[in-house]
Protein backbone atom coordinates (compact mmCIF):
# COMPACT_ATOMS: atom_id res chain seq x y z
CA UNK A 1 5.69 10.36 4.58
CA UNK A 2 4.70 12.69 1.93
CA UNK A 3 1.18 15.20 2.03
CA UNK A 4 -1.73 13.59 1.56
CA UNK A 5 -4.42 15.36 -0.16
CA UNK A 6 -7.87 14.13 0.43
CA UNK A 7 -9.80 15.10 -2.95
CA UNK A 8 -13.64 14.28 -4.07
CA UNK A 9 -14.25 14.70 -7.93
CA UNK A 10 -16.68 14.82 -10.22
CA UNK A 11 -16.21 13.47 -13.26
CA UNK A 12 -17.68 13.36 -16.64
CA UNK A 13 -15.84 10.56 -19.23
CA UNK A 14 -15.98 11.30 -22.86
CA UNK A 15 -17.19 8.37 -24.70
CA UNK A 16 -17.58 9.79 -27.98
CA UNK A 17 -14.85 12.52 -29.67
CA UNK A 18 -18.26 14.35 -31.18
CA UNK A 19 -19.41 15.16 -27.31
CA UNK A 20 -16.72 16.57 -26.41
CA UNK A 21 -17.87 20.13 -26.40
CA UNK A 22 -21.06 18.98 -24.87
CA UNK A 23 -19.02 17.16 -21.71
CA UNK A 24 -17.26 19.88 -21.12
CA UNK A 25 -19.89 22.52 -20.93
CA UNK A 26 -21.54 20.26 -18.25
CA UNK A 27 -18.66 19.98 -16.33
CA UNK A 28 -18.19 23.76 -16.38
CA UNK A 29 -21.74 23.85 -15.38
CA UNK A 30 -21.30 21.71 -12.47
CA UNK A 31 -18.25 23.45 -11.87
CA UNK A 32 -19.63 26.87 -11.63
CA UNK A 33 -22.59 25.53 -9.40
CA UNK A 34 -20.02 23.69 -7.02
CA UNK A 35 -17.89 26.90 -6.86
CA UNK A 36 -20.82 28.81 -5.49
CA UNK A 37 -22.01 26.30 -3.24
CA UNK A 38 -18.73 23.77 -2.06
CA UNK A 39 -21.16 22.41 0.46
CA UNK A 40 -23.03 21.32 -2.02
CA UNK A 41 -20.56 19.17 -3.65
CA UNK A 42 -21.35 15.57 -2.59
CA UNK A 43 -24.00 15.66 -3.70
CA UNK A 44 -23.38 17.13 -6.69
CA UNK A 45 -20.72 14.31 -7.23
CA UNK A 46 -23.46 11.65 -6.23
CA UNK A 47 -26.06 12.49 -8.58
CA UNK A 48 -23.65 13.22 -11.72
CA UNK A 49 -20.35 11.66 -11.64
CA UNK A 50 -19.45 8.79 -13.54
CA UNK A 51 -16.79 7.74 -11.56
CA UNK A 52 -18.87 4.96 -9.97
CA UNK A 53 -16.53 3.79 -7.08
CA UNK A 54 -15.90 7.66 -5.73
CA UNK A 55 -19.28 9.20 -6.33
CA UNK A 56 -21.38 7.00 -4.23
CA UNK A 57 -19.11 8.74 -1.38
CA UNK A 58 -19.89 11.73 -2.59
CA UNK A 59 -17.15 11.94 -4.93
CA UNK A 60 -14.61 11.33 -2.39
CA UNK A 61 -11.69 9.25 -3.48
CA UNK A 62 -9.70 8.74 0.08
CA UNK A 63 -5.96 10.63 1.32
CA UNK A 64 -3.57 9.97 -0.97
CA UNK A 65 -0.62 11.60 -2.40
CA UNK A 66 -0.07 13.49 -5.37
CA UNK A 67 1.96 11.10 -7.01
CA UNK A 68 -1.17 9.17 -7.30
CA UNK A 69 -3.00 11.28 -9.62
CA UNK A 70 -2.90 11.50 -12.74
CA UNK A 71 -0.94 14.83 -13.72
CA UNK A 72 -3.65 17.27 -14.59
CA UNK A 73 -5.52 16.15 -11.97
CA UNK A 74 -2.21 16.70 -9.52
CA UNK A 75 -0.93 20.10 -11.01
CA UNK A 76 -4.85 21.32 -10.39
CA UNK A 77 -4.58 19.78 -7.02
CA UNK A 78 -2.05 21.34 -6.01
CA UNK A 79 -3.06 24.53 -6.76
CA UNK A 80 -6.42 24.05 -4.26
CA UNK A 81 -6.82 25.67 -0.61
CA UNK A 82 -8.62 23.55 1.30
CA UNK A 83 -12.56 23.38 1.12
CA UNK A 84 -12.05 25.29 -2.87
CA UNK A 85 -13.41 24.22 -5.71
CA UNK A 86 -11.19 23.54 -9.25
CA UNK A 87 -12.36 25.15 -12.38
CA UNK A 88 -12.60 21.69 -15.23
CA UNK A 89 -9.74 20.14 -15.45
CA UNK A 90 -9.47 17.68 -18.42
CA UNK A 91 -7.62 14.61 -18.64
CA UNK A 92 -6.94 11.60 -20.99
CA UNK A 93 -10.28 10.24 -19.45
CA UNK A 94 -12.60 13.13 -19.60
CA UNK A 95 -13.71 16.06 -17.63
CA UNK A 96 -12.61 16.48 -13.80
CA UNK A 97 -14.30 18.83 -11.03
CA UNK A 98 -12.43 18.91 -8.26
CA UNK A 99 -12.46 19.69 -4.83
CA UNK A 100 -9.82 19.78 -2.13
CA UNK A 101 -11.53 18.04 1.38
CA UNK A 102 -8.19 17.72 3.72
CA UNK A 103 -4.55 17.99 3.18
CA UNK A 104 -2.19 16.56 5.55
CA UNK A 105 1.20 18.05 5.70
CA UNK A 106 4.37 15.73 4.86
CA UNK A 107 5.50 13.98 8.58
CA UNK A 108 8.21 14.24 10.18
CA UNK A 109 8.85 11.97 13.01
CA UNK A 110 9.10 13.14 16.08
CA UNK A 111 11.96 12.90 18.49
CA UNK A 112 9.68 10.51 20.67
CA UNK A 113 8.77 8.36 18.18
CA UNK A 114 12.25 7.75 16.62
CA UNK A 115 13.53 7.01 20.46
CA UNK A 116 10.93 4.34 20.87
CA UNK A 117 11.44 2.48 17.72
CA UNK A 118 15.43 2.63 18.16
CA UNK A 119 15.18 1.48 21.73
CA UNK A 120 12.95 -1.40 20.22
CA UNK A 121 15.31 -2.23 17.42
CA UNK A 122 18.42 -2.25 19.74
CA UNK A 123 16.79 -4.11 22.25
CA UNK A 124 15.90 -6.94 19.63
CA UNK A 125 19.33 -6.71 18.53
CA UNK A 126 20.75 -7.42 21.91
CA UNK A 127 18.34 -10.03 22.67
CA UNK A 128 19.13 -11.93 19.14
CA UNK A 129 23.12 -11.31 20.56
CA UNK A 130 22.19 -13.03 24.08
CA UNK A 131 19.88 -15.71 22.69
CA UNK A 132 23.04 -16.82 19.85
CA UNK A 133 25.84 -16.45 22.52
CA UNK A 134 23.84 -18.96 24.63
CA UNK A 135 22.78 -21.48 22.05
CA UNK A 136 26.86 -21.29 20.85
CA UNK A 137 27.53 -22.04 24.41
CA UNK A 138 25.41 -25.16 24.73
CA UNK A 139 26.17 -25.87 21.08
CA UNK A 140 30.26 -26.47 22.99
CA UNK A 141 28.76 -28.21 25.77
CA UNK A 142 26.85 -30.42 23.19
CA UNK A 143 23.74 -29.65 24.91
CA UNK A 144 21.23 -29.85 22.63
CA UNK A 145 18.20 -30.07 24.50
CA UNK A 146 16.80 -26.28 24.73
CA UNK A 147 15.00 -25.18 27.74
CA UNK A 148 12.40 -22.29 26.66
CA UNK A 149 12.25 -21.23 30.52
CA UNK A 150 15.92 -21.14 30.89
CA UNK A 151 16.67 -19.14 27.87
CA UNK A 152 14.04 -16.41 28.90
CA UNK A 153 15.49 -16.15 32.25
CA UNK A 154 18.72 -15.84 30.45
CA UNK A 155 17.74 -12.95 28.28
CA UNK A 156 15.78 -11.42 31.15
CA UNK A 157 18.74 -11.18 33.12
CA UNK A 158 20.82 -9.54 30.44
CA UNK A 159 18.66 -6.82 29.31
């Protein structure tokens, strides 16, 4: 799997062209203030966000990858350490402040994991081989009837 960053925002939309200049000098406002206090953030992000869904968690909008954001909001994003603060980044939307909670590097599975799942898939495999060898068999013998019981015992004997 890729990273997943975990980012909070606030955001300020621009509803009007003519407050523009206006937005963004709020969201460099609440930038500044967030940059000198990130602990402070969630609740900055509560109180003035307009990103409904997000800022009643305190801005935070969950671990996702980069791919996910939209690309102003990504290239800023991926620019953050951990626990920083972004100067305003602004979008299609409107004005972004954002700030970098968690990042978890891309996995790789581990050795472990990959023998587990393999050993699972092969071991379906041979049980789907065993179970269709024996249902060919009766199949010849034009018995039809199939015994549940019989055809576990079968497979447990195999494997």
């Amino acid at each position: 799997p890729p990273p997943l960053y975990r980012v909070s925002q606030i955001f300020l939309g621009v509803g009007d062209p003519q407050a523009l200049e206006s937005v963004r000098k709020q969201a460099q406002e609440l930038s500044r203030k967030a940059q000198a206090a990130p602990g402070e953030f969630a609740a900055l992000a509560t109180q003035y966000s307009q990103d409904p869904d997000s800022a009643k968690r305190g801005g935070d909008s969950g671990l996702q990858p980069l791919q996910q954001l939209v690309p102003e909001v990504r290239n800023a994003v991926a620019r953050l350490k951990v626990g920083a603060v972004s100067d305003v980044v602004q979008s299609a939307a409107g004005f972004h402040v954002l700030k970098l909670t968690e990042q978890q590097p891309a996995r790789t599975a581990s050795l472990d994991e990959l023998r587990d799942r393999l050993t699972q898939a092969l071991r379906a495999q041979r049980q789907e081989q065993i179970a269709k060898a024996y249902l060919e068999g009766m199949l010849n013998t034009a018995t039809l009837s199939i015994d549940g019981a019989v055809l576990n015992q079968v497979l447990e004997e195999k494997l």
